[in-house]
N, C-alpha and C. Protein backbone atom coordinates (compact mmCIF):
# COMPACT_ATOMS: atom_id res chain seq x y z
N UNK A 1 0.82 -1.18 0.00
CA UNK A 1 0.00 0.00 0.00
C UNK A 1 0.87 1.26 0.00
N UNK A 2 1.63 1.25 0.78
CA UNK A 2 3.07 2.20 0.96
C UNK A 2 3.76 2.66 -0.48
N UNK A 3 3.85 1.54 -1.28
CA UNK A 3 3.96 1.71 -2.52
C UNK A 3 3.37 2.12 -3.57
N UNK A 4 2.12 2.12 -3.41
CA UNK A 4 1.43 2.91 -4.28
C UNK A 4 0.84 3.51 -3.71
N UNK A 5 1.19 4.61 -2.90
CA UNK A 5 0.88 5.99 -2.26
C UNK A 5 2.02 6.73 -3.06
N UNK A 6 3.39 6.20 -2.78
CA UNK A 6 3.85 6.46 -3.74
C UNK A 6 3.98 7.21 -4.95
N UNK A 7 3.80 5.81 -5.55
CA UNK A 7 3.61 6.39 -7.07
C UNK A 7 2.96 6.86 -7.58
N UNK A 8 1.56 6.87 -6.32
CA UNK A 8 0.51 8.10 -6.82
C UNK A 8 1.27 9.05 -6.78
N UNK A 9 2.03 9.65 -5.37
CA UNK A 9 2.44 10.85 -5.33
C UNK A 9 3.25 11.31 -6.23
N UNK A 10 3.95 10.53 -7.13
CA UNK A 10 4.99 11.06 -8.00
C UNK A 10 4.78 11.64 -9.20
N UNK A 11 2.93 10.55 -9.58
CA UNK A 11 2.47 10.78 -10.59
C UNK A 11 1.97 12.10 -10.21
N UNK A 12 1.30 12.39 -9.70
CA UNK A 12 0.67 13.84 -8.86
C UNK A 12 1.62 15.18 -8.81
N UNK A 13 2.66 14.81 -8.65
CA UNK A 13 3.70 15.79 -8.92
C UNK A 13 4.06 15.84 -10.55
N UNK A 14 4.14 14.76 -10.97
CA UNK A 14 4.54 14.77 -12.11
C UNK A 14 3.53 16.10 -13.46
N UNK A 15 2.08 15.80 -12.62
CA UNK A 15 1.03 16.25 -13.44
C UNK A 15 1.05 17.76 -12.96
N UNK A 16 1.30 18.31 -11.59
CA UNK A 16 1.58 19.28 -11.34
C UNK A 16 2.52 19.86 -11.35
N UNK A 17 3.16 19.67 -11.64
CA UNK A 17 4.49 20.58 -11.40
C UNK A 17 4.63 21.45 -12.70
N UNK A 18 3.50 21.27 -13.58
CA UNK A 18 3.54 21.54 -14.52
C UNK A 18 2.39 23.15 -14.77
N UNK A 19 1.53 22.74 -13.75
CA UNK A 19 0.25 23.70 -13.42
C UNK A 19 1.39 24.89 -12.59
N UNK A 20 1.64 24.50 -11.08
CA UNK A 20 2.20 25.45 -10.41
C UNK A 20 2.89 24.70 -9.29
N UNK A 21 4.63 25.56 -9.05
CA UNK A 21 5.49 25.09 -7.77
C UNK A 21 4.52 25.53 -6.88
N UNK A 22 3.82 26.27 -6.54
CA UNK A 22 2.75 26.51 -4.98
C UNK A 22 2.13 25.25 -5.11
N UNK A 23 1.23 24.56 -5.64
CA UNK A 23 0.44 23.72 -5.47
C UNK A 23 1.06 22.57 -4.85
N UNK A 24 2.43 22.31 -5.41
CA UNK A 24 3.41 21.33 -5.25
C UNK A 24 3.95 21.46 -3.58
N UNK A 25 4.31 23.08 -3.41
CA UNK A 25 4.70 23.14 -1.66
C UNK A 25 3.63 22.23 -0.83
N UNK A 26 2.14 22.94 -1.08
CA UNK A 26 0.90 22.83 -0.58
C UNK A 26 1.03 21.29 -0.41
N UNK A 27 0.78 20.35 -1.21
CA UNK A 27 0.89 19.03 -1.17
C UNK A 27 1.97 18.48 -0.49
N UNK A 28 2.84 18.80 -0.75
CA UNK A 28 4.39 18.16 0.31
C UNK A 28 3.65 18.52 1.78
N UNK A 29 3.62 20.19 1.98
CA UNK A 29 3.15 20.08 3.29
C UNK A 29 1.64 19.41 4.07
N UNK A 30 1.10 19.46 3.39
CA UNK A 30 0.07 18.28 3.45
C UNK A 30 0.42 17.10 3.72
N UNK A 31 1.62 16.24 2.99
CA UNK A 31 1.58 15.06 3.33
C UNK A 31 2.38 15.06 4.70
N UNK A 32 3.02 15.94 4.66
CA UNK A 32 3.85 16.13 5.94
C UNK A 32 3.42 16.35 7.57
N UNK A 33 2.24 16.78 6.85
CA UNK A 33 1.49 17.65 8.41
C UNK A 33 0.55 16.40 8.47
N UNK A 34 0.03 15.44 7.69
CA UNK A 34 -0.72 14.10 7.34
C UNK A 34 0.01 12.94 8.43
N UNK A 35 1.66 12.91 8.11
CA UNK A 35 2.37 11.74 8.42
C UNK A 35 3.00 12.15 9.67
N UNK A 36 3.11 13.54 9.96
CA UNK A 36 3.21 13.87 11.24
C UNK A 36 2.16 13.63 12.10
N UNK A 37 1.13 14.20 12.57
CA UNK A 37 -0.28 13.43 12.67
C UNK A 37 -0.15 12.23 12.81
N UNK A 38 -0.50 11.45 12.01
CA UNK A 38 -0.29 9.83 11.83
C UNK A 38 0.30 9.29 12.98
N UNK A 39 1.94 10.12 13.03
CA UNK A 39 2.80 9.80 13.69
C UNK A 39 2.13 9.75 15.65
N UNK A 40 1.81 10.68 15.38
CA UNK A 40 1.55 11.29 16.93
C UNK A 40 0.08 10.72 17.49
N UNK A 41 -0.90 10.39 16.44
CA UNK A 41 -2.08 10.17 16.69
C UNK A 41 -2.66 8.70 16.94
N UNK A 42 -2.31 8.21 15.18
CA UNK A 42 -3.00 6.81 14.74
C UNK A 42 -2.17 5.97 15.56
N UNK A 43 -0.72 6.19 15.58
CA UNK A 43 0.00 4.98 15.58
C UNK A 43 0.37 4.16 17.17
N UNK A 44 0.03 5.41 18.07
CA UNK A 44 -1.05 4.87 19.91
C UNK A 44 -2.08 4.14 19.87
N UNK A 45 -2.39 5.22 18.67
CA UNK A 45 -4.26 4.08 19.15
C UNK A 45 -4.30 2.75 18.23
N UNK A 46 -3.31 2.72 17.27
CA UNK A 46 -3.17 1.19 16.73
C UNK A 46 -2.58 0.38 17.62
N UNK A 47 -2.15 0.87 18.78
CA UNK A 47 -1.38 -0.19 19.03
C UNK A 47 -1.63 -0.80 20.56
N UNK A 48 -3.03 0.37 21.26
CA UNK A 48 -3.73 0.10 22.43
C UNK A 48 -5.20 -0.41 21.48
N UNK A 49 -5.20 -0.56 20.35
CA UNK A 49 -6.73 -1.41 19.63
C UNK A 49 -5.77 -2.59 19.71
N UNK A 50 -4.98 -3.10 19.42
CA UNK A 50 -4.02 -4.22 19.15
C UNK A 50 -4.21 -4.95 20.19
N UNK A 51 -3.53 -3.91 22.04
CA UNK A 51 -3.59 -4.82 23.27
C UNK A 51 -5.06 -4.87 23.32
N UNK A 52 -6.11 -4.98 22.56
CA UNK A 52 -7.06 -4.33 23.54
C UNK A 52 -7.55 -6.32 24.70
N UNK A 53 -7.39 -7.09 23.88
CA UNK A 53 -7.47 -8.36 24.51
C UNK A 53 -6.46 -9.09 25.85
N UNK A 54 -5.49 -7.94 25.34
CA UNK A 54 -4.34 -8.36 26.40
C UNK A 54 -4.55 -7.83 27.62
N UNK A 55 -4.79 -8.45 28.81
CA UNK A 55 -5.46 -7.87 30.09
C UNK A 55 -4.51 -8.35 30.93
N UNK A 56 -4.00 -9.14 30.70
CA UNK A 56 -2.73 -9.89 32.00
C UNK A 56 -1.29 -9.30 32.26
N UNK A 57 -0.98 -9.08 33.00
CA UNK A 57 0.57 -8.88 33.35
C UNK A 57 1.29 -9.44 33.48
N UNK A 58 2.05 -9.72 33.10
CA UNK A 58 2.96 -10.78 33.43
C UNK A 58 4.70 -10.62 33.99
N UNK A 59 5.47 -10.95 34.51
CA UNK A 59 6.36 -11.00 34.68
C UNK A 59 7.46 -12.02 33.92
N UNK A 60 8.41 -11.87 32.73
CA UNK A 60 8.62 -12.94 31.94
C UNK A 60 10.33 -12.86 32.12
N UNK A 61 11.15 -13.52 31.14
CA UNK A 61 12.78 -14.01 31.21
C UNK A 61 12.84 -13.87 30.02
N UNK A 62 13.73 -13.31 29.39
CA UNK A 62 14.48 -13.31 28.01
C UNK A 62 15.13 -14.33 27.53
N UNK A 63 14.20 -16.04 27.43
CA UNK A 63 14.78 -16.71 27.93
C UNK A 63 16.08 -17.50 26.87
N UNK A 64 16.31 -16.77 25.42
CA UNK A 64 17.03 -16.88 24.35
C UNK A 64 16.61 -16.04 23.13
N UNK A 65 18.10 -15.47 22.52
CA UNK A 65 17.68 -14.65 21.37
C UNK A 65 18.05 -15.18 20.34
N UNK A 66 17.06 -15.48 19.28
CA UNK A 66 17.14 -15.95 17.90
C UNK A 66 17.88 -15.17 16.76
N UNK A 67 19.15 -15.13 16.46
CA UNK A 67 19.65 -14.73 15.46
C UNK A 67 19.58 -15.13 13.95
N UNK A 68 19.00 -13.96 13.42
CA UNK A 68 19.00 -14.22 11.96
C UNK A 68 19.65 -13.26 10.83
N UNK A 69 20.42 -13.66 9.97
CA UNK A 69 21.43 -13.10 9.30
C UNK A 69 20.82 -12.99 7.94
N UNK A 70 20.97 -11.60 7.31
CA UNK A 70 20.63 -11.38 6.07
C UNK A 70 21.82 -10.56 5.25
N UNK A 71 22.52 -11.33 4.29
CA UNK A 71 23.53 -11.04 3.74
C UNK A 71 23.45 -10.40 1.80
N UNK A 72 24.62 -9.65 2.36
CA UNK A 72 23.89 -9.05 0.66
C UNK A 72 25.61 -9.12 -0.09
N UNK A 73 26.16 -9.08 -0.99
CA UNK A 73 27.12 -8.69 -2.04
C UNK A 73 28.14 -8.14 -1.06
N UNK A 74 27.68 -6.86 -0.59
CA UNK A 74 28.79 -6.31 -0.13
C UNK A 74 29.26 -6.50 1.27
N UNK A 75 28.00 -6.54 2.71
CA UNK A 75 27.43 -6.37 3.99
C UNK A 75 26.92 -7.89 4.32
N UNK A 76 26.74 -8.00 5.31
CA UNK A 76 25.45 -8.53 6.17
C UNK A 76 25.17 -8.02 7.41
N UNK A 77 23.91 -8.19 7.67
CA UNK A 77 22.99 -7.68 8.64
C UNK A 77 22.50 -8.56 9.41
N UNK A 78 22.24 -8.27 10.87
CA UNK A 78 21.81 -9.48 11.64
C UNK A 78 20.86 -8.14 12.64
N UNK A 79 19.60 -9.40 12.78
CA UNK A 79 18.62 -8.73 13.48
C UNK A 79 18.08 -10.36 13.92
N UNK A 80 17.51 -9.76 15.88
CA UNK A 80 17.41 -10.65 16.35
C UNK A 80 16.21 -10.74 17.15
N UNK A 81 15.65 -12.22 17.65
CA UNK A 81 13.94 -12.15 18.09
C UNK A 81 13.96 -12.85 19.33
N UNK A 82 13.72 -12.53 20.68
CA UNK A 82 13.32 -12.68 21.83
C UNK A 82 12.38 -13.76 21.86
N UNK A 83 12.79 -14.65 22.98
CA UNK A 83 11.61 -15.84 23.34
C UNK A 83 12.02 -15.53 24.63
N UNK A 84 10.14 -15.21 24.66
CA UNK A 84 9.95 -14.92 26.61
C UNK A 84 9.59 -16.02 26.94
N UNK A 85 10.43 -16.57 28.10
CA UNK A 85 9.57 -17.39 29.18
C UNK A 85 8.69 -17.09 30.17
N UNK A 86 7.48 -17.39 30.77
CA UNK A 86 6.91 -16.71 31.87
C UNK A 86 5.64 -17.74 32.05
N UNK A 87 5.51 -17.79 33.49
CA UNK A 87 4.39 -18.42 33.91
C UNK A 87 3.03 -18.16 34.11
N UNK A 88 2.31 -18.75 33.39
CA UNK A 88 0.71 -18.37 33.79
C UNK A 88 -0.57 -18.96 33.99
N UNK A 89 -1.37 -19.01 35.36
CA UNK A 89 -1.79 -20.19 35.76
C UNK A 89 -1.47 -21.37 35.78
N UNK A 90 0.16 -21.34 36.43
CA UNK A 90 0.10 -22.64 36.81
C UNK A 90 1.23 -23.24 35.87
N UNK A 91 0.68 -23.09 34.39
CA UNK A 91 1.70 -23.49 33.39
C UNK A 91 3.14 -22.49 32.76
N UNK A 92 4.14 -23.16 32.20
CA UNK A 92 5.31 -22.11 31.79
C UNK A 92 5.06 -22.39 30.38
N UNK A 93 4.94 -21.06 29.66
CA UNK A 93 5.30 -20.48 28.19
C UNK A 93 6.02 -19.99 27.64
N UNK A 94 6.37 -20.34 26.80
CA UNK A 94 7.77 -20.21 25.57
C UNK A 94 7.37 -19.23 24.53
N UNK A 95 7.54 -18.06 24.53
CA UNK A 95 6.51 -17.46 23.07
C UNK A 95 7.93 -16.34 22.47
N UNK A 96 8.11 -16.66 21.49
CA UNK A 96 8.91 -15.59 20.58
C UNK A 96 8.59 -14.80 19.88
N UNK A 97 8.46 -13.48 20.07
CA UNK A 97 8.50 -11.96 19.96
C UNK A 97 8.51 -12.11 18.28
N UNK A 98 7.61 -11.03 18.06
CA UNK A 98 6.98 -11.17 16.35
C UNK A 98 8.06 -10.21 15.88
N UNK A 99 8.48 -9.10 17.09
CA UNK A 99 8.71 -7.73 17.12
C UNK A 99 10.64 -7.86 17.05
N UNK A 100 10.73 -7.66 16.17
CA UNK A 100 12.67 -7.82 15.73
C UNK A 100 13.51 -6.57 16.67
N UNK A 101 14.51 -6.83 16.98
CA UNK A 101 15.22 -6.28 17.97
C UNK A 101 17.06 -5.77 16.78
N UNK A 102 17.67 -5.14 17.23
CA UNK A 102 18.75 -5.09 16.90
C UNK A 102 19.72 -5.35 17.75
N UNK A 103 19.33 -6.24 19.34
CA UNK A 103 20.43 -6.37 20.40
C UNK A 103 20.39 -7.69 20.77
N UNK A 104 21.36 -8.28 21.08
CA UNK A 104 21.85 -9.87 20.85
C UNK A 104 22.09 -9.42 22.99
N UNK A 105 21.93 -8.58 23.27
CA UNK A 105 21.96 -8.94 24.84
C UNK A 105 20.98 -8.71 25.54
N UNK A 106 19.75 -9.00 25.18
CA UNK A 106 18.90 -8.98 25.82
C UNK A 106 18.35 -10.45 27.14
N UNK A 107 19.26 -11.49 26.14
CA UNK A 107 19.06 -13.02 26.99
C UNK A 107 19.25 -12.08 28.33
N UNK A 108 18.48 -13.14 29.57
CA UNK A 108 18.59 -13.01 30.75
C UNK A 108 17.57 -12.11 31.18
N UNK A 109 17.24 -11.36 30.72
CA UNK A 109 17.06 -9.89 31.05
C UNK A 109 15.26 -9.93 31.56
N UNK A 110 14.82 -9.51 32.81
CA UNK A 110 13.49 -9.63 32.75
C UNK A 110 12.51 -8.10 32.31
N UNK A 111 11.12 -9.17 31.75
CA UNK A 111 10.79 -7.68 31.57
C UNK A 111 9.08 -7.77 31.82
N UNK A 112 7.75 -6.94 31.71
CA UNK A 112 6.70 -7.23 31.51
C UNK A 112 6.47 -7.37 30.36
N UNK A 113 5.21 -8.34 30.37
CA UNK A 113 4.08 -8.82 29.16
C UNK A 113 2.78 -8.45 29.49
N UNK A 114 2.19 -8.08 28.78
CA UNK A 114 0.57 -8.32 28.59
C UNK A 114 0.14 -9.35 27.66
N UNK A 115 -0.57 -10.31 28.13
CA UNK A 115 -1.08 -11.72 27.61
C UNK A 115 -2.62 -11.78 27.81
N UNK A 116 -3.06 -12.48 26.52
CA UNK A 116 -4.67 -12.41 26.30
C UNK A 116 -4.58 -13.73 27.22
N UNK A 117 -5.39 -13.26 28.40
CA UNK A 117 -5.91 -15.20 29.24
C UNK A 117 -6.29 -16.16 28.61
N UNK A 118 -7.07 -15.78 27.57
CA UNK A 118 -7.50 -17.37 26.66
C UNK A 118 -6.40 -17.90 25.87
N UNK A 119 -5.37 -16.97 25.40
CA UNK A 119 -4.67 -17.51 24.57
C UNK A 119 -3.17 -16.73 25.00
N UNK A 120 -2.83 -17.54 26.37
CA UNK A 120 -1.48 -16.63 26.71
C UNK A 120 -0.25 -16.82 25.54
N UNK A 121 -0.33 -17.32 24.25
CA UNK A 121 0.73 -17.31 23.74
C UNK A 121 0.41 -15.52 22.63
N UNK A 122 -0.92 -15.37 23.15
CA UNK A 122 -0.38 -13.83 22.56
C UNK A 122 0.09 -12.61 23.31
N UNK A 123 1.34 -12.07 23.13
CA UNK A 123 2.20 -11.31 23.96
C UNK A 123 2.06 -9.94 23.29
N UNK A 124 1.87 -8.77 24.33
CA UNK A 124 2.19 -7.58 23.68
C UNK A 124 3.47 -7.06 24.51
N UNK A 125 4.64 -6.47 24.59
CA UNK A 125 5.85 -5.97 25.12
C UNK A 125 5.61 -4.96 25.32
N UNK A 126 5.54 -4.57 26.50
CA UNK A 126 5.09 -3.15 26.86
C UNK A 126 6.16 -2.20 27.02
N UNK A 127 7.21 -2.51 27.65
CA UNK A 127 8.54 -1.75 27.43
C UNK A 127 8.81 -1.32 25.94
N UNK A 128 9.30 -2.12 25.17
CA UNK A 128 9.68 -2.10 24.24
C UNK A 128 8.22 -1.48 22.82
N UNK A 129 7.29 -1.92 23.16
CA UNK A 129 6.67 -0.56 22.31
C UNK A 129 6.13 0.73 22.53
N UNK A 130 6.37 0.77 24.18
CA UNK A 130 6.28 2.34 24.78
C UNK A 130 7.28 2.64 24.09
N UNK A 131 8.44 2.68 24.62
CA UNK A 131 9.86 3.26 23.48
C UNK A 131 9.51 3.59 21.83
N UNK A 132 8.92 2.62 21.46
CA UNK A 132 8.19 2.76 20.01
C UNK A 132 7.68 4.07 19.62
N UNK A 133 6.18 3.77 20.94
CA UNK A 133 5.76 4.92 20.73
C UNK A 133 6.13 6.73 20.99
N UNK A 134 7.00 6.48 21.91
CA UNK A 134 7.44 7.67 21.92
C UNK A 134 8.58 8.22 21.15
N UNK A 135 9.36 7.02 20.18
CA UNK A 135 9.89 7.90 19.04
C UNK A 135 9.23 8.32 17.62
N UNK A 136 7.89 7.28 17.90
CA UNK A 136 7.09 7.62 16.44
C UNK A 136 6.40 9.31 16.91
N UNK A 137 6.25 9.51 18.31
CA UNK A 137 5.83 10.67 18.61
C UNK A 137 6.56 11.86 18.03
N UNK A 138 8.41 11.73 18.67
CA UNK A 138 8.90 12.29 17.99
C UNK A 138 9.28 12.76 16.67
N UNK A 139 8.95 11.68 15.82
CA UNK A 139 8.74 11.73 14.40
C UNK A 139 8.15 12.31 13.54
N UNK A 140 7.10 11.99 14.25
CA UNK A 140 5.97 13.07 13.78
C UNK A 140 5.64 14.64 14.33
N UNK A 141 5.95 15.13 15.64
CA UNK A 141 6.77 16.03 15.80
C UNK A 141 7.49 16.90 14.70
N UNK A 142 8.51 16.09 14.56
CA UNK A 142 9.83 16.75 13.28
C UNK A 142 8.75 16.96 12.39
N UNK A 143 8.00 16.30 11.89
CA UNK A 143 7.48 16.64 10.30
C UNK A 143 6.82 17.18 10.66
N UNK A 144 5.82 17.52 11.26
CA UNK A 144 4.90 18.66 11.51
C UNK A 144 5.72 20.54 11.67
N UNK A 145 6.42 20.23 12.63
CA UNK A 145 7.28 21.22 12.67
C UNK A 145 8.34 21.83 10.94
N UNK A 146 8.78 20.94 10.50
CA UNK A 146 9.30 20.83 9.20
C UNK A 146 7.97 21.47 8.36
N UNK A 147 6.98 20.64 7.99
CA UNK A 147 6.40 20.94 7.38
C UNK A 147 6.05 22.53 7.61
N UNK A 148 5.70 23.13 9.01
CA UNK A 148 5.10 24.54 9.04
C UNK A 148 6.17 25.64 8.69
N UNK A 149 7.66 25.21 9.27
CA UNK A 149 8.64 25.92 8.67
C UNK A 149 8.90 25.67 7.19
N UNK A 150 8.47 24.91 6.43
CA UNK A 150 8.41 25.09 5.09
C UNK A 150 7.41 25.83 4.74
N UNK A 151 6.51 25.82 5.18
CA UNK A 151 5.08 26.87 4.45
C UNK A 151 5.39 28.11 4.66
N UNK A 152 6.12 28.47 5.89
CA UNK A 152 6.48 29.57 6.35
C UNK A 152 7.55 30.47 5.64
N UNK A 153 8.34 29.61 5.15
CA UNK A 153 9.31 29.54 4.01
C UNK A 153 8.64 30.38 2.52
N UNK A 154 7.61 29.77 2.47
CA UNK A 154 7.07 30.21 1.15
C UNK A 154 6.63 31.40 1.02
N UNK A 155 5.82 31.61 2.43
CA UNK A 155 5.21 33.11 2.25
C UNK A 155 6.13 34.17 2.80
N UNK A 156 7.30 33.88 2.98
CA UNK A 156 8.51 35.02 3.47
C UNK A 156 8.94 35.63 1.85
């Protein structure tokens, strides 16, 4: 979908840029003041609609990190996935993190979960997507700010 937002947009420029450079600012800052927004708004509440089943707390163990290597021509890259251990009612669960990490030292390390009771193998990481959310905050931040100092730009 990302992708052809895209190439709408390019086509859209392509067709304008031809009418007028104002129309063209107007739209950049639009998408800007759009994805800033986004940033600050949608992307909390996607992700407290997400826990919304997850009601449990849990206390869990980092109990091994899965390394996986993606190699190219020149580089390779390694990014790595958490399996929490943690007990609930009674029984112990093994569940590995959907959510990719870039740190190979996390083994050991305890942290909280929120787990749906019917189905404790679904985990939301509450540490780790608070952090999330508060750099997508910042993100969107920058572009909003960006964006108004560009408009501001125009009419100077």
């Amino acid at each position: 979908m990302g992708a052809a937002v895209v190439v709408a947009v390019i086509i859209l420029f392509g067709v304008l840029s031809r009418l007028n450079r104002q129309i063209i600012i107007w739209i950049i800052n639009a998408l800007m003041f759009g994805f800033g927004l986004w940033c600050i708004f949608i992307y909390p509440i996607h992700h407290r609609v997400k826990q919304r089943n997850l009601t449990e707390l849990v206390s869990a163990i980092v109990s091994e990190v899965k390394e996986i290597v993606y190699t190219s021509k020149n580089e390779s890259l390694s990014t790595y996935f958490a399996t929490y251990e943690f007990k609930f009612r009674g029984k112990t669960y093994k569940v590995q993190s959907k959510e990719e990490t870039d740190e190979k030292s996390l083994e050991g390390m305890d942290t909280q979960l929120l787990i749906d009771p019917e189905k404790p193998t679904e985990i939301y990481e509450v540490g780790r997507i608070k952090s999330r959310i508060e750099v997508m905050k910042f993100v969107g931040l920058f572009f909003i700010v960006f964006g108004f100092l560009m408009l501001l730009n125009n009419f100077v």
